[in-house]
Every structure is written in C-alpha cells, then in structure tokens.
N, C-alpha and C. Protein backbone atom coordinates (compact mmCIF):
# COMPACT_ATOMS: atom_id res chain seq x y z
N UNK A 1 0.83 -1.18 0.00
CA UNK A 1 0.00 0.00 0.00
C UNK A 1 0.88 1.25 0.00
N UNK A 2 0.87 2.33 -0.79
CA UNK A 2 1.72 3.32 -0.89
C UNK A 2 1.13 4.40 0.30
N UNK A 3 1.98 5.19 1.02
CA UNK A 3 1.64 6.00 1.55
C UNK A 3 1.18 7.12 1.18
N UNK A 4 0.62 8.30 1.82
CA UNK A 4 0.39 9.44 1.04
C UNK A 4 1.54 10.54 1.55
N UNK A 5 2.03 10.98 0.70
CA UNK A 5 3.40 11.90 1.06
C UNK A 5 3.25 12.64 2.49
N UNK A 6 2.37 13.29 2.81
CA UNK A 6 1.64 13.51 4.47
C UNK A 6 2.35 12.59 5.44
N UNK A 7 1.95 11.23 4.90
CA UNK A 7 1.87 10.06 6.11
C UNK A 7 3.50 9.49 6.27
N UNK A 8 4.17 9.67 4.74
CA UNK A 8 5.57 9.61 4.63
C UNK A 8 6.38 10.53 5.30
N UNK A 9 6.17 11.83 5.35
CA UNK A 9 6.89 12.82 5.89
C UNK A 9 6.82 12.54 7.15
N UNK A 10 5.39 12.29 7.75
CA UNK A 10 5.12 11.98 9.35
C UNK A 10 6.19 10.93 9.64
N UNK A 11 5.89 10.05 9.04
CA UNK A 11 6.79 9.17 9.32
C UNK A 11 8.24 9.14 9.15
N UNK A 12 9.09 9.94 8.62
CA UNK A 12 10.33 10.24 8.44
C UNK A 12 10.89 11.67 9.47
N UNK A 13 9.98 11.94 9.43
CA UNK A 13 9.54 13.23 10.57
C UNK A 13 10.15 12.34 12.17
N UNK A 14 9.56 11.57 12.80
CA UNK A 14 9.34 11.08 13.61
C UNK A 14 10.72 10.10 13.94
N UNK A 15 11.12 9.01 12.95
CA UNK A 15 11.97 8.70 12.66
C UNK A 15 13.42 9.49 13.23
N UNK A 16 13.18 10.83 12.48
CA UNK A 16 14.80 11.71 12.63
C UNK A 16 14.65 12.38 13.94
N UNK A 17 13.90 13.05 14.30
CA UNK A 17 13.32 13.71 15.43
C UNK A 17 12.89 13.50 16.63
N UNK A 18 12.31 12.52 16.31
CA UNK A 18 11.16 11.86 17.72
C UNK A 18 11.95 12.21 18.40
N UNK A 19 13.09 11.01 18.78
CA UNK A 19 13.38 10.38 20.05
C UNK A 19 13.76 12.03 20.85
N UNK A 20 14.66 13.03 20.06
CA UNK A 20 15.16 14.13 20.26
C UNK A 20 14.21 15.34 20.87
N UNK A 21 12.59 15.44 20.51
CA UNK A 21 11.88 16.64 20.83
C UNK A 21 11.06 15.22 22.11
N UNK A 22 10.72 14.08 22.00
CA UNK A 22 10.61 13.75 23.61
C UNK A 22 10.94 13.81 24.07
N UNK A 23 12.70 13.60 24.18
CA UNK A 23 13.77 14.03 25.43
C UNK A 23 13.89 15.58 25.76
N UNK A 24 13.20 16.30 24.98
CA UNK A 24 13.24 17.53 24.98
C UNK A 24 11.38 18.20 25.51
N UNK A 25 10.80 16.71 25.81
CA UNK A 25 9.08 17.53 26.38
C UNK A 25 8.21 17.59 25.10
N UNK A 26 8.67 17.57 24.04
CA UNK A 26 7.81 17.75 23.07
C UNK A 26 6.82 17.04 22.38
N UNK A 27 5.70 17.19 22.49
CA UNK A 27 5.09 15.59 21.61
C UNK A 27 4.36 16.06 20.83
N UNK A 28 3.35 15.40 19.39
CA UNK A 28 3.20 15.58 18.83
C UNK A 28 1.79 15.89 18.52
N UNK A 29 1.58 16.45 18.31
CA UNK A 29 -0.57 16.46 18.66
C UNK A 29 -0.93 16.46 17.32
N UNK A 30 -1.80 14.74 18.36
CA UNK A 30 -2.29 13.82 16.90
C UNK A 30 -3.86 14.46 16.22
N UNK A 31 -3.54 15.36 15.15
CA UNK A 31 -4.69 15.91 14.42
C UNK A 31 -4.51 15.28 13.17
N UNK A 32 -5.01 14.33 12.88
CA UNK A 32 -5.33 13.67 11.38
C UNK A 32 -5.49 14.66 10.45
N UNK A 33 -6.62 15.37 10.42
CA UNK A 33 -6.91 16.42 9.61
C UNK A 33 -5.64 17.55 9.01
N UNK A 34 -5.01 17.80 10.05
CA UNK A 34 -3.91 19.02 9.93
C UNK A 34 -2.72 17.91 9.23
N UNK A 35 -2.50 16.70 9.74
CA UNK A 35 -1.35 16.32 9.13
C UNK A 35 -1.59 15.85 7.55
N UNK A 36 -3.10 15.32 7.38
CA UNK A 36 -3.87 15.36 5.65
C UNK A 36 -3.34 16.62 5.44
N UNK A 37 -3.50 17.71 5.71
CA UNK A 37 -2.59 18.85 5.17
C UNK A 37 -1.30 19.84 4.95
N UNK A 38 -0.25 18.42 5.67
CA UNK A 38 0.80 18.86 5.78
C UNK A 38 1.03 19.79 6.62
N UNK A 39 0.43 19.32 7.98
CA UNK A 39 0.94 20.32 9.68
C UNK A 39 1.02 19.33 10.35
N UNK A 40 2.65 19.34 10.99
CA UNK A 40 2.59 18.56 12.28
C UNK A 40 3.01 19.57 13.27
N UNK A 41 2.51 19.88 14.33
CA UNK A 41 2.63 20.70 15.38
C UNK A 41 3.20 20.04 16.47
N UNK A 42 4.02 20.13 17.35
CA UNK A 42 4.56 19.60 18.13
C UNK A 42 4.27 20.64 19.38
N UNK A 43 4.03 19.98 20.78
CA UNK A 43 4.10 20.83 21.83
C UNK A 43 4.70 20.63 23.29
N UNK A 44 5.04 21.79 24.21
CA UNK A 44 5.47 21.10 25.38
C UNK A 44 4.77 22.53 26.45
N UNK A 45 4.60 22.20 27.30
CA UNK A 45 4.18 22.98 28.20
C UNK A 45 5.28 23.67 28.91
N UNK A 46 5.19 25.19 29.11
CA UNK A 46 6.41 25.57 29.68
C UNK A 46 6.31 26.40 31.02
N UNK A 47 7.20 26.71 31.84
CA UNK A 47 6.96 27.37 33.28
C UNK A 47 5.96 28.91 32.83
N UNK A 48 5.54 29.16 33.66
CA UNK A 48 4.74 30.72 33.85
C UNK A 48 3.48 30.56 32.92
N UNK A 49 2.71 28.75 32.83
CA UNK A 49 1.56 29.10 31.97
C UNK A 49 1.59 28.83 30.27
N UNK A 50 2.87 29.12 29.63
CA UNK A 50 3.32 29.11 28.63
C UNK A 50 3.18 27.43 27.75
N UNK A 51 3.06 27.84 26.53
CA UNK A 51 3.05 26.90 25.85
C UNK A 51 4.21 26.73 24.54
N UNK A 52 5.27 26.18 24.59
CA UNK A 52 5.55 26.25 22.95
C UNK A 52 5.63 25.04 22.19
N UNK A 53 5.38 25.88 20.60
CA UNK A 53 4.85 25.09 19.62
C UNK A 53 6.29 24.62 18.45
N UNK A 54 6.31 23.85 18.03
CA UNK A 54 7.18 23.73 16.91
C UNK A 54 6.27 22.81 15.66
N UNK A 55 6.12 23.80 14.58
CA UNK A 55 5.74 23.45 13.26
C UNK A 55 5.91 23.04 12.25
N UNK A 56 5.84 21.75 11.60
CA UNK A 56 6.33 21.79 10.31
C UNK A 56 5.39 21.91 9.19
N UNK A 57 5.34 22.90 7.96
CA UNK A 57 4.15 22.47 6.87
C UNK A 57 4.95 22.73 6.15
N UNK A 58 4.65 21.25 5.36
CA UNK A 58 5.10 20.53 4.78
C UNK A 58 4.14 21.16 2.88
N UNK A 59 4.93 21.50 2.11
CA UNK A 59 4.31 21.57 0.86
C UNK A 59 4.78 20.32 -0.10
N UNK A 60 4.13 19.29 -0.59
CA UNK A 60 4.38 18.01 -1.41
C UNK A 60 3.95 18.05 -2.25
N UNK A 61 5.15 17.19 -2.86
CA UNK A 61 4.64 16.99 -4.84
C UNK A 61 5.29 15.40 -5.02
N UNK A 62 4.79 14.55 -5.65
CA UNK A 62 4.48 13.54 -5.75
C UNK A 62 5.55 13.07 -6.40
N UNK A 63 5.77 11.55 -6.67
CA UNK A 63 7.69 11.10 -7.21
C UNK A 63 7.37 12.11 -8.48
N UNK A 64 6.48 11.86 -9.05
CA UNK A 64 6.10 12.51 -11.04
C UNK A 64 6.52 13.51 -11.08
N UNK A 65 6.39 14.62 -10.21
CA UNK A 65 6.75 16.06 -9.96
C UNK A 65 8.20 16.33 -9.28
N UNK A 66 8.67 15.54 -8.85
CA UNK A 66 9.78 15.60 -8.36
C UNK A 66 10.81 15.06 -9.72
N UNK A 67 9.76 14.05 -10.46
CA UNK A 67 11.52 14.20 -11.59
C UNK A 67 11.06 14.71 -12.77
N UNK A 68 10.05 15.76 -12.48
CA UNK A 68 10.23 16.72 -13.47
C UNK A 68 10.15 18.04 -13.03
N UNK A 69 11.01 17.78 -11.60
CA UNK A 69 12.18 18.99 -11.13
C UNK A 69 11.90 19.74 -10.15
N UNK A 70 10.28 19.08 -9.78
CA UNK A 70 9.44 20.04 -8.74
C UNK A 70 10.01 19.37 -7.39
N UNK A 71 10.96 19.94 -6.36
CA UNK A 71 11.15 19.42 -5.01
C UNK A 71 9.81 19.80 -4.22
N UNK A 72 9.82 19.22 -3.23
CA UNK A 72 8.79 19.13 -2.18
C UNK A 72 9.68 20.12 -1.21
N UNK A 73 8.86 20.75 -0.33
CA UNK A 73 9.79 21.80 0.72
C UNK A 73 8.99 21.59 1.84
N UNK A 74 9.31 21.73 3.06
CA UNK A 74 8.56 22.49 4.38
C UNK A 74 9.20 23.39 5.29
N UNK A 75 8.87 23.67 5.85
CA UNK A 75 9.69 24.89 6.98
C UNK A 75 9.00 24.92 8.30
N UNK A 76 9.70 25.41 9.04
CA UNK A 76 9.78 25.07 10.59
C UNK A 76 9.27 26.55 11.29
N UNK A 77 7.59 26.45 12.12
CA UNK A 77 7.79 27.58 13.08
C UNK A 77 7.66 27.47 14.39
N UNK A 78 8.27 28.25 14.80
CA UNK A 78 8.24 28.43 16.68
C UNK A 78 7.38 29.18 17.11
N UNK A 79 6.68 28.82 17.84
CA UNK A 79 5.55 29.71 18.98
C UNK A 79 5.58 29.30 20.30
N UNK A 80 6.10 30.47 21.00
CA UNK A 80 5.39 30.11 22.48
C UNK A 80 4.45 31.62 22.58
N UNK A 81 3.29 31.07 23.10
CA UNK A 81 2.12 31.76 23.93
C UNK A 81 1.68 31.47 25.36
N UNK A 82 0.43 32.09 25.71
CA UNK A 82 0.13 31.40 26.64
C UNK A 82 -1.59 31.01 26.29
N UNK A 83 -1.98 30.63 25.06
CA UNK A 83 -3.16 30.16 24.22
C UNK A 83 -2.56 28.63 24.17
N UNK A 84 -3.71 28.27 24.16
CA UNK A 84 -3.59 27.03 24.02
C UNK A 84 -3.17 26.09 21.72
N UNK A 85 -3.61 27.84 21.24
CA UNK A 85 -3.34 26.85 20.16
C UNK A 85 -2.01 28.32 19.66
N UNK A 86 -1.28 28.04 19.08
CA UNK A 86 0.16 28.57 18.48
C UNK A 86 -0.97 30.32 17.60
N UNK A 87 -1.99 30.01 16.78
CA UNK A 87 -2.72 30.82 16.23
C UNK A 87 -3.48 31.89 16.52
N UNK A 88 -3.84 31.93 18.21
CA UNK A 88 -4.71 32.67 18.58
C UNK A 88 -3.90 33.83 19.48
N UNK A 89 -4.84 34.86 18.70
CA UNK A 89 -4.08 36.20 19.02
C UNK A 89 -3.65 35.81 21.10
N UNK A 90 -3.17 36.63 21.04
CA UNK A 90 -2.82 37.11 22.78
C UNK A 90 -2.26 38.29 23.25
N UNK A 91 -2.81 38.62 24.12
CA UNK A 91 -2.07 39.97 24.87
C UNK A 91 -0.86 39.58 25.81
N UNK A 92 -0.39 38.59 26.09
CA UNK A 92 0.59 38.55 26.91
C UNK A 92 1.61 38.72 26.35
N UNK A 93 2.89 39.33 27.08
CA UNK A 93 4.13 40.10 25.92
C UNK A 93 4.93 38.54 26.19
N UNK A 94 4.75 37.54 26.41
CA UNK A 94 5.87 36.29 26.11
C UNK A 94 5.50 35.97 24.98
N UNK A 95 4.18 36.50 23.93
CA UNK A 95 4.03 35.80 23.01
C UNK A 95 5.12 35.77 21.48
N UNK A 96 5.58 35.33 21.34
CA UNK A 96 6.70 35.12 20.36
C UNK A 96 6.39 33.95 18.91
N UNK A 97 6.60 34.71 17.90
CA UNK A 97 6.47 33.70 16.98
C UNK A 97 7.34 34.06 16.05
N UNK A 98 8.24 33.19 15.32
CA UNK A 98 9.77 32.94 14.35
C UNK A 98 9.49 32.13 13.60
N UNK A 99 10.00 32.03 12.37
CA UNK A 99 10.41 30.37 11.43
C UNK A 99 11.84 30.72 12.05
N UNK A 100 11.84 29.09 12.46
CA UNK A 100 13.39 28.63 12.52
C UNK A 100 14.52 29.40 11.60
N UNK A 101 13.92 29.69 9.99
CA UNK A 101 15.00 30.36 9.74
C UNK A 101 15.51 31.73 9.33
N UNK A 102 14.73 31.92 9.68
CA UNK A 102 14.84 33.69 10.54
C UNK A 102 15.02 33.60 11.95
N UNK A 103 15.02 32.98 12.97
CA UNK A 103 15.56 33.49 14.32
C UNK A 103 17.14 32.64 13.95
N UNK A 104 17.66 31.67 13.51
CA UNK A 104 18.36 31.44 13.33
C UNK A 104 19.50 32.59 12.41
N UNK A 105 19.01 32.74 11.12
CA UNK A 105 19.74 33.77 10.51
C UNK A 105 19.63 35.62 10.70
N UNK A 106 18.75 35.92 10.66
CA UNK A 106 18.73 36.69 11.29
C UNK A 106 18.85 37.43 12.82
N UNK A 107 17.65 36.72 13.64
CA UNK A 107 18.10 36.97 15.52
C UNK A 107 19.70 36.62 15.38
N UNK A 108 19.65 35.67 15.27
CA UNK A 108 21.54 34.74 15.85
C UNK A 108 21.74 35.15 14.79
N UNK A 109 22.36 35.37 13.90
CA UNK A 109 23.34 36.37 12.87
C UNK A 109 24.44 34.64 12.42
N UNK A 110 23.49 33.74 12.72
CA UNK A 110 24.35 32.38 11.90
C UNK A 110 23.89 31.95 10.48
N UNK A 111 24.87 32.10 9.40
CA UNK A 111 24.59 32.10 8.54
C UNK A 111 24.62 30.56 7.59
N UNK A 112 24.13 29.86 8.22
CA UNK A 112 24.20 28.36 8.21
C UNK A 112 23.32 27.94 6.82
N UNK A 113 21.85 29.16 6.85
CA UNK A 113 20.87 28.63 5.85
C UNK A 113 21.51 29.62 4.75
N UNK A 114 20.56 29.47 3.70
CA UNK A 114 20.63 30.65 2.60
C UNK A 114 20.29 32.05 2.78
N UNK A 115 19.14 31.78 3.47
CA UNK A 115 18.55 33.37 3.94
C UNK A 115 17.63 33.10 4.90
N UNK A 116 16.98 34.16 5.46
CA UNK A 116 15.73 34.13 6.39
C UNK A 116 14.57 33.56 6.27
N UNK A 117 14.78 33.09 4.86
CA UNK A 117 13.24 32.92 4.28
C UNK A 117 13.18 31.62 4.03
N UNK A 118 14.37 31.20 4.56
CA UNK A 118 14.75 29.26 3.88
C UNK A 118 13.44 28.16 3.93
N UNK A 119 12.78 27.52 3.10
CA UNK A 119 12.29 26.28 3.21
C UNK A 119 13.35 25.07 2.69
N UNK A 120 13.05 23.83 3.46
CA UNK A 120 13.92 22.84 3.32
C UNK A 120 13.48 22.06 2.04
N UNK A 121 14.15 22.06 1.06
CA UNK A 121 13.63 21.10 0.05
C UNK A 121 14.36 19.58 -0.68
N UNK A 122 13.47 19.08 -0.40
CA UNK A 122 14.04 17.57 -0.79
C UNK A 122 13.01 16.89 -1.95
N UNK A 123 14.10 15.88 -2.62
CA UNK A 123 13.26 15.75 -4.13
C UNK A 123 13.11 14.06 -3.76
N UNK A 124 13.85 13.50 -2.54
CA UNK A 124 13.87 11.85 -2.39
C UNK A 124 13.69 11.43 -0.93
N UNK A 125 13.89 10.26 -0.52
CA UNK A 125 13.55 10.10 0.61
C UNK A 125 15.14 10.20 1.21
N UNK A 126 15.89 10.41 0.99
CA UNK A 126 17.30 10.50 1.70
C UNK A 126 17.43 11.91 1.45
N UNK A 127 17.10 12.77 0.58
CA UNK A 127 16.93 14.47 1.00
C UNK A 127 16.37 14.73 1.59
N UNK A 128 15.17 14.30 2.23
CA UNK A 128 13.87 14.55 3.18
C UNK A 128 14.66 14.05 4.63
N UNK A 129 15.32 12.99 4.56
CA UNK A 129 16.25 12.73 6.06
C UNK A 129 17.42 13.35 6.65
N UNK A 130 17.74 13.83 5.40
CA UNK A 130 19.20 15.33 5.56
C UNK A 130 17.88 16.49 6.03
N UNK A 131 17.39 16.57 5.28
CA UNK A 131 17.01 18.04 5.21
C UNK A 131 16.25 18.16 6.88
N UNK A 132 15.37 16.90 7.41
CA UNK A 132 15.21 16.84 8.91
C UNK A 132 15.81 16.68 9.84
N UNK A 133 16.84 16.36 9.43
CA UNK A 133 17.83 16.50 9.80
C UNK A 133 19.01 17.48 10.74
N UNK A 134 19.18 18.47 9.93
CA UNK A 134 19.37 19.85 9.62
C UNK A 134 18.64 20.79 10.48
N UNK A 135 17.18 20.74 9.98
CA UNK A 135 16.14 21.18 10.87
C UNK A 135 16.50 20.89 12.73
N UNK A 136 16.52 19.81 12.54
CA UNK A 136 16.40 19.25 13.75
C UNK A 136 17.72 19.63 14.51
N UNK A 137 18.52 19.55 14.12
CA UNK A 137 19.65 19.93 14.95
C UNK A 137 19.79 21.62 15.28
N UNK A 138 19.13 22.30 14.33
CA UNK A 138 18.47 23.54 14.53
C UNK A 138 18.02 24.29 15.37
N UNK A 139 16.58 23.10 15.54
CA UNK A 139 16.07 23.49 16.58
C UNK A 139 16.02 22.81 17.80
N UNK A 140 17.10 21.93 17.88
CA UNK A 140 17.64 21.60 19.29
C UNK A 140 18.60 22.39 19.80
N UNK A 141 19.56 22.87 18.73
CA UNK A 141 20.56 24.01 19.28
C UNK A 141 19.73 25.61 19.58
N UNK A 142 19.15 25.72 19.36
CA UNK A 142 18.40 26.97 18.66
C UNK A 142 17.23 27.16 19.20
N UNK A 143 16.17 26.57 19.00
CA UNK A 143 14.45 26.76 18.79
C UNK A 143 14.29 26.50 20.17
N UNK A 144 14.34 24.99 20.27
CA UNK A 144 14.17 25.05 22.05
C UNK A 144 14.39 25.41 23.01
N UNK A 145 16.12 25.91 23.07
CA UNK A 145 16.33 26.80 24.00
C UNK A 145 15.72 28.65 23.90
N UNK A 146 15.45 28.95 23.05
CA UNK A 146 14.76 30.24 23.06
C UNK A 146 13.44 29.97 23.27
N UNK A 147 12.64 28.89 22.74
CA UNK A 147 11.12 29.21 22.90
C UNK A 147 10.98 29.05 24.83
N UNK A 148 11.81 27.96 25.11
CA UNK A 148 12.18 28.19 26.68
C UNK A 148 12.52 29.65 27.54
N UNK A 149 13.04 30.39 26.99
CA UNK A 149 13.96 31.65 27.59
C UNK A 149 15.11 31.61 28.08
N UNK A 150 16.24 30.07 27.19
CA UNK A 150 16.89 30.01 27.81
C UNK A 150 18.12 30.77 27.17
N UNK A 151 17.54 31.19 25.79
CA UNK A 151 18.79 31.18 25.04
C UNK A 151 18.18 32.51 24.39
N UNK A 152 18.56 33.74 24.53
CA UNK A 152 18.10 35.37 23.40
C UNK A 152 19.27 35.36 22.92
N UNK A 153 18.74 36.45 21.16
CA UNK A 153 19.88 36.84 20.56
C UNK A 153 20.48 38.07 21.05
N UNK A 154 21.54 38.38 21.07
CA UNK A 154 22.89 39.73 21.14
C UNK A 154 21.75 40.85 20.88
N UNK A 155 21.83 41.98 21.45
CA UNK A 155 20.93 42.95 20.74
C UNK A 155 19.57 43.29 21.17
C-alpha cells in the first residue's frame, strides 16, 4: 500500500526527530486532519503558563513532480504563547512567533541557511532525512532553548 506523502513525511519526521523533541518535552498532537494537510505541530508545556509550539508544513509533490524537477519543501515555526493553540491572538508580551530560519539567521546572525526565508527542500527520501535533519539539529541548538527563555539573541 503506498503512503500518502503527508503520512511519509510523518513518518520520516518522527523517525529523525522523535526520540530528540521527547527528550526535549515535546510531543506531537495527533490531528489527522492538519497532518492530511501537511501540519505537524509539536508541543510542550512551559513554566509561567506558557506553551511552545514547533511546526512543520510541509508543501508536497508527488515522485512525477519531483523528476520533473518540482522538489517538495517544508519549513519550521516556533511559537510560544500562553493560548492554548500557536494561532490565537494574545495579549501577553511572552508571546513570540519565528520560522526557525529567521531566528536562526537573522536573531543569531548564523549564517548556516541561505537566507531568512529558507524552506527545506528535498526531491527523495534520503533528502527529506538530511534536510530533517538539519532542521532538527536547529532546533535543538536553537528553537528550544529560546522558545524556553533560555537562550536570546545579542541585541
């Protein structure tokens, strides 16, 4: 039975990551619907009420489109609030929201990606495991310790 690129990513997703954002509090909130559309949201509860979120949406194109040149991409965002969902407005000033690669290249001034605006794109299933890769080490160096307060940029 072939998967649907959704259920593949989840699953390669999980694979590179898991073990790393559980040891880190994070789990994954199982919405069928959102991951049919390429969102996996990840969450952990944090001191003072707080919640943060880590996102992936995922944009897919099928093997056919991929070898006629179209890569598949997703990109990574961070939210902590104190709402229960990453989306809903708030008045509290902890509320913070980044893609990974803008607080990375821009906040932290590390010039690791291409630009601020980076999505990760992979055309196979061993680019899709680099490219989560990457991500992931990202936002273990990076994402988690700031959506925490453990880690601000210079400035």
């Amino acid at each position: 039975m072939n998967q649907s690129p959704q259920t593949h990513f989840k699953n390669t997703l999980l694979t590179v990551v898991g073990q790393a954002f559980d040891a880190a509090g994070y789990t994954l909130v199982d919405r069928p619907v959102q991951h049919a559309a390429g969102q996996f949201r990840f969450v952990k509860p944090l001191d003072g009420g707080l919640m943060g979120f880590i996102e992936f949406q995922l944009l897919s194109y099928t093997d056919t489109e991929w070898s006629a040149g179209m890569p598949s991409r997703f990109r990574v965002t961070l939210t902590r609030t104190d709402q229960a969902e990453p989306l809903t407005a708030s008045e509290h000033t902890a509320f913070i929201q980044r893609t990974l690669s803008a607080l990375v290249v821009d906040d932290f001034g590390v010039n690791i990606l291409p630009s601020a605006k980076h999505w990760w794109s992979f055309r196979s299933v061993e680019d899709l495991g680099k490219a989560l890769a990457e991500a992931g080490h990202l936002i273990i160096g990076y994402g988690i310790p700031w959506l925490a307060g453990d880690l601000e940029p210079d400035g």
